[in-house]
PDB file of N, CA and C in Angstrom:
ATOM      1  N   UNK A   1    -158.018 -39.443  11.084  1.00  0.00           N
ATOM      2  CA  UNK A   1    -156.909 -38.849  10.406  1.00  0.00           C
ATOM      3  C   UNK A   1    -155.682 -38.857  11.327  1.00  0.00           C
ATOM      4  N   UNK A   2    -154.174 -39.760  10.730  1.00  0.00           N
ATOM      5  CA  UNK A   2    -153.357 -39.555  11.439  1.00  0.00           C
ATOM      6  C   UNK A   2    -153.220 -37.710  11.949  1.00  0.00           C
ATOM      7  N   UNK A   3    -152.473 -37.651  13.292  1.00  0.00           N
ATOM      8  CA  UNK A   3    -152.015 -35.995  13.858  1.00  0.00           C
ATOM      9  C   UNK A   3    -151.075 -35.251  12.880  1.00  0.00           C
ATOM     10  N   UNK A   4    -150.355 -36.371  12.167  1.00  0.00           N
ATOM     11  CA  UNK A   4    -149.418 -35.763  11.124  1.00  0.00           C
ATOM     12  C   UNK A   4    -150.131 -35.026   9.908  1.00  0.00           C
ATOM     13  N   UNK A   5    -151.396 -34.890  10.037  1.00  0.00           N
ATOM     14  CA  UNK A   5    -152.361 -34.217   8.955  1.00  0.00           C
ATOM     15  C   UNK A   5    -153.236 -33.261   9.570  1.00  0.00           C
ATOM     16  N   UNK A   6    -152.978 -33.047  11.087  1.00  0.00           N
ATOM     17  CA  UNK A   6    -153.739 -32.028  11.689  1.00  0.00           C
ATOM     18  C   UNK A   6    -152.885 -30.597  11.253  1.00  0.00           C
ATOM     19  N   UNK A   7    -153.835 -29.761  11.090  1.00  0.00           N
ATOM     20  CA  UNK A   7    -152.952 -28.242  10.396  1.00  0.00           C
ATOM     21  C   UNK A   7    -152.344 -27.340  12.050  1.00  0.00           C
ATOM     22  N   UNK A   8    -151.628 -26.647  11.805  1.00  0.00           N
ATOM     23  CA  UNK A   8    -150.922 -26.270  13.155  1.00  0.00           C
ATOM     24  C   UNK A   8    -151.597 -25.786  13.802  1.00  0.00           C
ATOM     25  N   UNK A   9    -152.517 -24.902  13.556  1.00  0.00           N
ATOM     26  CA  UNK A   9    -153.680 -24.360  15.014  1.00  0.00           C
ATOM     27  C   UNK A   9    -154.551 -26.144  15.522  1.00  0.00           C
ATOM     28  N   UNK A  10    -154.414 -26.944  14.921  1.00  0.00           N
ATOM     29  CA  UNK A  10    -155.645 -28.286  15.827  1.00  0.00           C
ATOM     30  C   UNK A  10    -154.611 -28.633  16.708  1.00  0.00           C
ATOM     31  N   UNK A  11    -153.182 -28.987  16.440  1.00  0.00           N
ATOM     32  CA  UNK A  11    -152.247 -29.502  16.707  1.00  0.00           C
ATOM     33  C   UNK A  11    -151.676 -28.998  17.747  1.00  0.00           C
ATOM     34  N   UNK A  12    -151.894 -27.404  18.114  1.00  0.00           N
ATOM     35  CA  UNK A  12    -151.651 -26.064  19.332  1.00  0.00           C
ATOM     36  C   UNK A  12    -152.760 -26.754  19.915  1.00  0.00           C
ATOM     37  N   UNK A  13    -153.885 -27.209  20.052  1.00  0.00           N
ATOM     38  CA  UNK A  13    -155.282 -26.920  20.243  1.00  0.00           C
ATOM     39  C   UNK A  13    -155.452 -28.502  21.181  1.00  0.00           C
ATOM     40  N   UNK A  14    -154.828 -29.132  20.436  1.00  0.00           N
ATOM     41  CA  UNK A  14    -154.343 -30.581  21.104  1.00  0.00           C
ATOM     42  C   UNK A  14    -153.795 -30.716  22.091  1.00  0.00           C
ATOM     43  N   UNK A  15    -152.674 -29.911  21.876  1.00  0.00           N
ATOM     44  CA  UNK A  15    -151.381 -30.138  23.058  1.00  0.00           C
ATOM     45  C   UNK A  15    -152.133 -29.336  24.554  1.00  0.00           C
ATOM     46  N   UNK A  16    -152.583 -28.194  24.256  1.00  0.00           N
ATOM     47  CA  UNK A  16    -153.210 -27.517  25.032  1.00  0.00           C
ATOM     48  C   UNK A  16    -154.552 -28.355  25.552  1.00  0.00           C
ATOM     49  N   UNK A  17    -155.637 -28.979  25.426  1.00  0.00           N
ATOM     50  CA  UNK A  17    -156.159 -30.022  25.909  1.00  0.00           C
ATOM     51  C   UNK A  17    -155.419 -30.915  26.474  1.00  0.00           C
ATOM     52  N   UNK A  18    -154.763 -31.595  26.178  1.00  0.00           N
ATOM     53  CA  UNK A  18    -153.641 -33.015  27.007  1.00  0.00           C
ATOM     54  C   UNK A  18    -152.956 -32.397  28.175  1.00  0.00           C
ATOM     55  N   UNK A  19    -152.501 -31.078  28.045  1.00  0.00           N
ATOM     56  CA  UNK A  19    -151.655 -30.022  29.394  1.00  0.00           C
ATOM     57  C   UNK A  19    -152.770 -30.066  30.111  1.00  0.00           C
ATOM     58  N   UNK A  20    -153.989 -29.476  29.689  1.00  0.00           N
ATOM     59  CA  UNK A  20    -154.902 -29.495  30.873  1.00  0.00           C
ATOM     60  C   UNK A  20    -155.131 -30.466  31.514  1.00  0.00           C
ATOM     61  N   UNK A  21    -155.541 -31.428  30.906  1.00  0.00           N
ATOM     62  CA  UNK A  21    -155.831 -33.012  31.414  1.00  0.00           C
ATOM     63  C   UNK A  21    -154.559 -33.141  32.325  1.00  0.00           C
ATOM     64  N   UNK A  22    -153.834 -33.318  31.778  1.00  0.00           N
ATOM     65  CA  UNK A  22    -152.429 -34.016  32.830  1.00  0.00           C
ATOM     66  C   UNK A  22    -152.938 -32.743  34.244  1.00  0.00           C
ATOM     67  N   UNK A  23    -152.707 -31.730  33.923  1.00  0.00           N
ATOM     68  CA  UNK A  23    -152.830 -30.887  34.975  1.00  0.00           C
ATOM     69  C   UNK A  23    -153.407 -31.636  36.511  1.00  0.00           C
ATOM     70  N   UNK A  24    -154.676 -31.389  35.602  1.00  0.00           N
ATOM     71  CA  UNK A  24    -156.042 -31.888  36.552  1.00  0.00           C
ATOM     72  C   UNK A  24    -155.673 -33.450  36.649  1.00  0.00           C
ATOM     73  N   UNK A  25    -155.334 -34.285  36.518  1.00  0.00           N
ATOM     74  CA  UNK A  25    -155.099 -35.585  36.873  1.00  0.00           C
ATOM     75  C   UNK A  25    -154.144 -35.473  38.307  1.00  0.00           C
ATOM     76  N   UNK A  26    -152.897 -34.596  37.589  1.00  0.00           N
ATOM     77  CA  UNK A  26    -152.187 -34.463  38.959  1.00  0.00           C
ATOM     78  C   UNK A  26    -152.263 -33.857  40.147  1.00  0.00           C
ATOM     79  N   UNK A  27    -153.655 -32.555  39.931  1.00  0.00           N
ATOM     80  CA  UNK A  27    -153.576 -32.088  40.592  1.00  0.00           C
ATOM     81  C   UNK A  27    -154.704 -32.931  41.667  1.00  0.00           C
ATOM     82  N   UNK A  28    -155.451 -33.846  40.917  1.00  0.00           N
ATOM     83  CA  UNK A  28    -156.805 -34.204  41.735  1.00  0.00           C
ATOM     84  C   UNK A  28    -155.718 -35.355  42.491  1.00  0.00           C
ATOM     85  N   UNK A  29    -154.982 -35.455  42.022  1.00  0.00           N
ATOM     86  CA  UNK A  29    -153.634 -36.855  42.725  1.00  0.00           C
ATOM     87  C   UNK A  29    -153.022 -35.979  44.204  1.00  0.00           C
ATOM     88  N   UNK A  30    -153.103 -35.013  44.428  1.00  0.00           N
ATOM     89  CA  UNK A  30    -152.522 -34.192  45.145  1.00  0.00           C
ATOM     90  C   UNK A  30    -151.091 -33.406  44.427  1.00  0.00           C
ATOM     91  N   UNK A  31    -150.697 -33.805  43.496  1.00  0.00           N
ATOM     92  CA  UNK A  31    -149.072 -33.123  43.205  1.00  0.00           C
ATOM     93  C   UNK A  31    -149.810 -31.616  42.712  1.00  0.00           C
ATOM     94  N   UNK A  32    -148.603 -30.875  42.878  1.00  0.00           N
ATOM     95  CA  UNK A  32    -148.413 -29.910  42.160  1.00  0.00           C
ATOM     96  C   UNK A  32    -148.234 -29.947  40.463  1.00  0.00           C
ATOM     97  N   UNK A  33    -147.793 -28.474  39.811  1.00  0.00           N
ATOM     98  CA  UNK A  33    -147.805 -28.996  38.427  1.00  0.00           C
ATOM     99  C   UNK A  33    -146.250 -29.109  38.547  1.00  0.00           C
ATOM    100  N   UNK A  34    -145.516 -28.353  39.381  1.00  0.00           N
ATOM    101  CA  UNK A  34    -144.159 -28.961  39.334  1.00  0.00           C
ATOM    102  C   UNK A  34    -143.477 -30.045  39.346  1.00  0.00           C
ATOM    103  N   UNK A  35    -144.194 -30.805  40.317  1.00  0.00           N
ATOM    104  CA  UNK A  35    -143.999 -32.301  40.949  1.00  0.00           C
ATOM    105  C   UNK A  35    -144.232 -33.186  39.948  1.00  0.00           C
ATOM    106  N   UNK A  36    -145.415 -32.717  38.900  1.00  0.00           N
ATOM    107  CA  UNK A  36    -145.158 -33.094  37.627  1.00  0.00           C
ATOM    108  C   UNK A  36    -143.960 -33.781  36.865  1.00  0.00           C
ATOM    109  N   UNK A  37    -142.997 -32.509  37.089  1.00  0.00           N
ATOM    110  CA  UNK A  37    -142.124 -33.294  36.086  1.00  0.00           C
ATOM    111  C   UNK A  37    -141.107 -34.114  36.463  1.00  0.00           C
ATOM    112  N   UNK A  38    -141.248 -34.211  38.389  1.00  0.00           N
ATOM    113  CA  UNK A  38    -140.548 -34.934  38.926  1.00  0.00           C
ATOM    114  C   UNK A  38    -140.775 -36.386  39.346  1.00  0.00           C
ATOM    115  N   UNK A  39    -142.114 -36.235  39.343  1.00  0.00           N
ATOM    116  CA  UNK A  39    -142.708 -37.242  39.675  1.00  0.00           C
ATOM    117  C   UNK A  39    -141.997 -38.688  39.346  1.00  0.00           C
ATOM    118  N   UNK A  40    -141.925 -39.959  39.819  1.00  0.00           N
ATOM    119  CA  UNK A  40    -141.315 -41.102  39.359  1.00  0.00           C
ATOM    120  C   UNK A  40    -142.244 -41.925  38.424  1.00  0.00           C
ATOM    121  N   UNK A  41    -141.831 -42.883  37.471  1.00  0.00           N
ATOM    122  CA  UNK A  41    -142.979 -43.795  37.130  1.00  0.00           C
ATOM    123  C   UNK A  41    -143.606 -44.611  37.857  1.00  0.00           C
ATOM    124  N   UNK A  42    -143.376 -45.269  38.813  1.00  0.00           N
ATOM    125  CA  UNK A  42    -144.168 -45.902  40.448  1.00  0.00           C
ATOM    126  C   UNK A  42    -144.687 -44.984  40.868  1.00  0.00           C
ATOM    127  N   UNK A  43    -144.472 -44.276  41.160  1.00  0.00           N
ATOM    128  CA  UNK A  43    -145.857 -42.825  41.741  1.00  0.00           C
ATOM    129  C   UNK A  43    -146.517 -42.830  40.811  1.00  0.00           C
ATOM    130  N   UNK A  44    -146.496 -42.656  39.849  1.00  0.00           N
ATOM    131  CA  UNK A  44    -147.267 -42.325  38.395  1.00  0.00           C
ATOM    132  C   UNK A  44    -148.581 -43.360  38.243  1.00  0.00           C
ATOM    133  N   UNK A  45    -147.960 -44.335  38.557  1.00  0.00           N
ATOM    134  CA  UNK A  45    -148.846 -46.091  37.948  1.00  0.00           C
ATOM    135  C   UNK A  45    -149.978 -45.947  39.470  1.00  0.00           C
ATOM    136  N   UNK A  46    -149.502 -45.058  40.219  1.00  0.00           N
ATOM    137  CA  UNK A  46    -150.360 -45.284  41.570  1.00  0.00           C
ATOM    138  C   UNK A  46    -151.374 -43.867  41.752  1.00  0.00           C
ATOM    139  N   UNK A  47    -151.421 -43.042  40.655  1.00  0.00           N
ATOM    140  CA  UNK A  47    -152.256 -41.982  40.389  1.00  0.00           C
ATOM    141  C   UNK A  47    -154.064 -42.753  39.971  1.00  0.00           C
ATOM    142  N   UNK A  48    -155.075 -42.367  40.127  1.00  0.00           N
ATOM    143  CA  UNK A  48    -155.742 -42.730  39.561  1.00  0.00           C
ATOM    144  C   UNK A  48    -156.536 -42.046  38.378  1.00  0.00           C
ATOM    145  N   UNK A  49    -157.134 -42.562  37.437  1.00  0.00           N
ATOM    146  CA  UNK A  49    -157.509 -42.005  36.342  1.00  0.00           C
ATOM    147  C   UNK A  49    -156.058 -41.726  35.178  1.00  0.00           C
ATOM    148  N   UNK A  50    -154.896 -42.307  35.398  1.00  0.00           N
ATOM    149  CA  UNK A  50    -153.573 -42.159  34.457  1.00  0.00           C
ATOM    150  C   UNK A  50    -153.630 -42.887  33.630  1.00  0.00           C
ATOM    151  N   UNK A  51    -153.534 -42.957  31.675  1.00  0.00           N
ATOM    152  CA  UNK A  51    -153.053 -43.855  31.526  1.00  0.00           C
ATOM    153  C   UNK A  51    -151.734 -44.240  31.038  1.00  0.00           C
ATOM    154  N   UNK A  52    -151.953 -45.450  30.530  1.00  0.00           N
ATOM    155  CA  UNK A  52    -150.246 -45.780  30.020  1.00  0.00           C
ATOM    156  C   UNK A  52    -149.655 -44.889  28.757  1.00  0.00           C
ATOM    157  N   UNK A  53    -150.560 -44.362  28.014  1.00  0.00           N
ATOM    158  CA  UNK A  53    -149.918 -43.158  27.142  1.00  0.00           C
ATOM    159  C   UNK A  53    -149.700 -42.641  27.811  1.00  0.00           C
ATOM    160  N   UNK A  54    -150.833 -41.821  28.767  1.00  0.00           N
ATOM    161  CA  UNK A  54    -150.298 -40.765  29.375  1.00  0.00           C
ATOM    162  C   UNK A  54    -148.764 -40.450  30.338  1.00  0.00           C
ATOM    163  N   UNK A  55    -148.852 -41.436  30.998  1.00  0.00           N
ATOM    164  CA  UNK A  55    -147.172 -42.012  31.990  1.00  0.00           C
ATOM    165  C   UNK A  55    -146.543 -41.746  30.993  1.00  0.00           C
ATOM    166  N   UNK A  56    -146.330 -42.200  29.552  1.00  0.00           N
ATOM    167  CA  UNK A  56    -145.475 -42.278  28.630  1.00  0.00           C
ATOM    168  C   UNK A  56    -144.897 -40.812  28.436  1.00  0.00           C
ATOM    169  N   UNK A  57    -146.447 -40.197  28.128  1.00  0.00           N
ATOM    170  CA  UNK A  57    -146.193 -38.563  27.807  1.00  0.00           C
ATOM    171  C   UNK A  57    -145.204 -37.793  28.961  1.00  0.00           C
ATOM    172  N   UNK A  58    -146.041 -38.063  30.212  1.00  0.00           N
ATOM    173  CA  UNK A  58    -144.876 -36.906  31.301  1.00  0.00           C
ATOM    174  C   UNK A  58    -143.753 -37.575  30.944  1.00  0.00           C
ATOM    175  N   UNK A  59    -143.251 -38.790  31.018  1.00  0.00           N
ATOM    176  CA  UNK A  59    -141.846 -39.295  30.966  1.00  0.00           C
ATOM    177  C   UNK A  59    -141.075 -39.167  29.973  1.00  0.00           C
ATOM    178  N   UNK A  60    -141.909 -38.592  28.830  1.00  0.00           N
ATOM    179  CA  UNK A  60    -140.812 -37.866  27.552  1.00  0.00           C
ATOM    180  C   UNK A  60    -140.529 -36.264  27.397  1.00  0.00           C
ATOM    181  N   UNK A  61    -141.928 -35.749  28.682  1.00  0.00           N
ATOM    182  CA  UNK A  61    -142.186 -34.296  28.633  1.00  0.00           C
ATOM    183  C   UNK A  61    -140.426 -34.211  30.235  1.00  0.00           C
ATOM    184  N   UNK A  62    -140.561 -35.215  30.982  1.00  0.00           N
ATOM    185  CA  UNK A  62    -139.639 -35.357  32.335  1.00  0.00           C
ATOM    186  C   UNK A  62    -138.131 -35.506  31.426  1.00  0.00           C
ATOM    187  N   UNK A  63    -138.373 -36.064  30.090  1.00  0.00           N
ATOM    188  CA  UNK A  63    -137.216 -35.864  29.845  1.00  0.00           C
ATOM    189  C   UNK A  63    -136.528 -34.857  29.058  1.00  0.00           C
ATOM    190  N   UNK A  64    -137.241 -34.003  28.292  1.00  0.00           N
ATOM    191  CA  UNK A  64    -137.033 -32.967  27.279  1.00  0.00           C
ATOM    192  C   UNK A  64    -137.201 -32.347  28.563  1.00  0.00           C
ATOM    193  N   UNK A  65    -137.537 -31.710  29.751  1.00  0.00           N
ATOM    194  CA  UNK A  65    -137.353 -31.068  31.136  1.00  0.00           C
ATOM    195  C   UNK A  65    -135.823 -31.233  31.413  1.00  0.00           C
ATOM    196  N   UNK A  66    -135.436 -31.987  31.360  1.00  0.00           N
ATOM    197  CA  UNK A  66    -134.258 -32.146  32.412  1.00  0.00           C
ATOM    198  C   UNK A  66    -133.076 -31.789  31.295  1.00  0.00           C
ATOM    199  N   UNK A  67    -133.210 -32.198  29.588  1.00  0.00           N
ATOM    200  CA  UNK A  67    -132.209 -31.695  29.383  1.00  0.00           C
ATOM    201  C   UNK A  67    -132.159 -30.382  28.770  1.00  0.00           C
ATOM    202  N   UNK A  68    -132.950 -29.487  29.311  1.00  0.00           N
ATOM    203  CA  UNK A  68    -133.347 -27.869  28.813  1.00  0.00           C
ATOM    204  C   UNK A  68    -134.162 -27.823  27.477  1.00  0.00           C
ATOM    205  N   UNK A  69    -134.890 -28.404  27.087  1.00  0.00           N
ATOM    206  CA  UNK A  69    -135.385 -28.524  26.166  1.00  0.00           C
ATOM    207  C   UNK A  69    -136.910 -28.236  26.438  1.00  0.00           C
ATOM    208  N   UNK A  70    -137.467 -27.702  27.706  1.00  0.00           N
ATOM    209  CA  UNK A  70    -138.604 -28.244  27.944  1.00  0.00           C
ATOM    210  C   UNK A  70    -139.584 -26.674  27.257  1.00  0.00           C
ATOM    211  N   UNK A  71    -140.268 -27.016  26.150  1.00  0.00           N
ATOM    212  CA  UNK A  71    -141.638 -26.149  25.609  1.00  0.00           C
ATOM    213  C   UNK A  71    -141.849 -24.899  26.402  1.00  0.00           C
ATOM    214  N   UNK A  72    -141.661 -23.703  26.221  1.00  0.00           N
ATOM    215  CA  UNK A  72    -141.978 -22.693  26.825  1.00  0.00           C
ATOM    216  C   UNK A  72    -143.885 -22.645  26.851  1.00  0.00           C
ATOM    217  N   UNK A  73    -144.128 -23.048  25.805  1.00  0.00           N
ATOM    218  CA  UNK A  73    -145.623 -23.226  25.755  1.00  0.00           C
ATOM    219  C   UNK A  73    -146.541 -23.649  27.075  1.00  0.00           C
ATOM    220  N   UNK A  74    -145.842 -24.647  27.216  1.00  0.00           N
ATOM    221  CA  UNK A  74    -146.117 -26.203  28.352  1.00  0.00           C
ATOM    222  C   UNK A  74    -146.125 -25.446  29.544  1.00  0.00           C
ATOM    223  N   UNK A  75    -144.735 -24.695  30.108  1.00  0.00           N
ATOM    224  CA  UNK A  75    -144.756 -23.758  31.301  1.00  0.00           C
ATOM    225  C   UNK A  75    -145.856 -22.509  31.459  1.00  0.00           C
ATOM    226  N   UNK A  76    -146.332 -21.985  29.683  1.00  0.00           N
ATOM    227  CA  UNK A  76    -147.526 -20.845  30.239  1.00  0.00           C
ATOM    228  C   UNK A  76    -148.678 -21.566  30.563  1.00  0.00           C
ATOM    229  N   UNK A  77    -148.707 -22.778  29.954  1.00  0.00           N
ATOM    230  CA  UNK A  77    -150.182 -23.233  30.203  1.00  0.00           C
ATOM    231  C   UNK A  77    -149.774 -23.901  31.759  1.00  0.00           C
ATOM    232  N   UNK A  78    -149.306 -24.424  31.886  1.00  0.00           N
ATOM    233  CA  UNK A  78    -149.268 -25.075  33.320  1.00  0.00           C
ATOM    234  C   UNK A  78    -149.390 -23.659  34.576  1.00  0.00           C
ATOM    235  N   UNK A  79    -148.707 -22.851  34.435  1.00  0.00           N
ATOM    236  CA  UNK A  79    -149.416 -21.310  35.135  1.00  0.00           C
ATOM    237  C   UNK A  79    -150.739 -20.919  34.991  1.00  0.00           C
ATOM    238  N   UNK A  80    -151.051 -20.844  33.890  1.00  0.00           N
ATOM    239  CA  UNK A  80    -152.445 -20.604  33.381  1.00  0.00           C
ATOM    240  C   UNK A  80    -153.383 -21.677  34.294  1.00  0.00           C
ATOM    241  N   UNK A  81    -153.637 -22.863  34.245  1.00  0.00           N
ATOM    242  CA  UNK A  81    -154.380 -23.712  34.917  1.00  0.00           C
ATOM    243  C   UNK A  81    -153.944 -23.705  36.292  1.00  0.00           C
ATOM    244  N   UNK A  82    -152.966 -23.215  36.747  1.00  0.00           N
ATOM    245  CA  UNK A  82    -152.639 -23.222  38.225  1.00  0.00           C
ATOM    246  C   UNK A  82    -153.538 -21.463  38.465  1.00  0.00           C
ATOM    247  N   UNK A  83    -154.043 -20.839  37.734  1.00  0.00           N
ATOM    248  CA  UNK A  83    -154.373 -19.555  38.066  1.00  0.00           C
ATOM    249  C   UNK A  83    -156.200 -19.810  37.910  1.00  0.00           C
ATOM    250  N   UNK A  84    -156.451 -20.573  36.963  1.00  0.00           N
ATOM    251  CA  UNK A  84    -157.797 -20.705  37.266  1.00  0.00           C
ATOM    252  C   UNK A  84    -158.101 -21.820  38.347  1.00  0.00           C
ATOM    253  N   UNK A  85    -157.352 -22.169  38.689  1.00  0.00           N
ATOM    254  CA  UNK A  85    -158.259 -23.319  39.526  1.00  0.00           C
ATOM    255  C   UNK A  85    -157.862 -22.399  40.853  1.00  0.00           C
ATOM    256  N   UNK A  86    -156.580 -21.917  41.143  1.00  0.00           N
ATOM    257  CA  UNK A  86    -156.817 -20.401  42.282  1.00  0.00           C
ATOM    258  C   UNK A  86    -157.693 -20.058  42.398  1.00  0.00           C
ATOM    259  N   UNK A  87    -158.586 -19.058  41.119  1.00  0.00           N
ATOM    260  CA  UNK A  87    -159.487 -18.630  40.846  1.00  0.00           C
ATOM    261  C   UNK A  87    -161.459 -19.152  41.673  1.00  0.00           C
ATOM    262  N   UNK A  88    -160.900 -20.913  41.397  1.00  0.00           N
ATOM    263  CA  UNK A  88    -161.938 -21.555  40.772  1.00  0.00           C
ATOM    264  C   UNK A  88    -162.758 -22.110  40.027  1.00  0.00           C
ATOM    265  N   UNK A  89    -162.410 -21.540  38.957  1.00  0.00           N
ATOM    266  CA  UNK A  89    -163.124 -21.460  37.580  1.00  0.00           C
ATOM    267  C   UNK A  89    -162.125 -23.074  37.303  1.00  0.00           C
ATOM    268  N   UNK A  90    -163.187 -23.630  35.874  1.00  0.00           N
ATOM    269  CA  UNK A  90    -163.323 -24.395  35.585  1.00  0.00           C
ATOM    270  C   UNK A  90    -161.526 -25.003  34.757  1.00  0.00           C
ATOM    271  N   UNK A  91    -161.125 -25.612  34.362  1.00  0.00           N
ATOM    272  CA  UNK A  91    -159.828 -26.140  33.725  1.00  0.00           C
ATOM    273  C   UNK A  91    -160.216 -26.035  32.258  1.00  0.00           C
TER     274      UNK A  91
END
């Protein structure tokens, strides 16, 4: 089923899976989740386990960032996974 037919809680439920993932990609890369949104696309292509959607995704999430637009959502969860992996606990 295209996403355009997912009802709004799968679609919350989505985005929140893919935040985690990116998380943990970057964080097992060494970056922070900040560095995240700074990160370049040549750093990016040299992460391992990234793919080319994904590059795509930070680089539209790097750009709705820069011109104030960026998801208040996106910033609790990116705290949130920076607090369990503090923790320990699982992503």
């Amino acid at each position: 089923m295209p996403p355009y037919f997912l009802s709004e809680r799968n679609r919350e439920m989505s985005r929140e899976k893919f935040v985690q993932r990116m998380y943990r990609v970057f964080t097992d890369a060494g970056y922070s989740a900040l560095q995240m949104l700074t990160v370049s696309a040549e750093e990016m292509v040299e992460i391992p386990n990234i793919t080319i959607p994904e590059i795509r995704a930070v680089m539209y999430i790097q750009k709705k960032y820069s011109r104030g637009e960026f998801d208040e959502m996106i910033k609790r969860e990116v705290k949130r996974c920076e607090r369990r992996k503090a923790d320990g606990r699982r992503l």
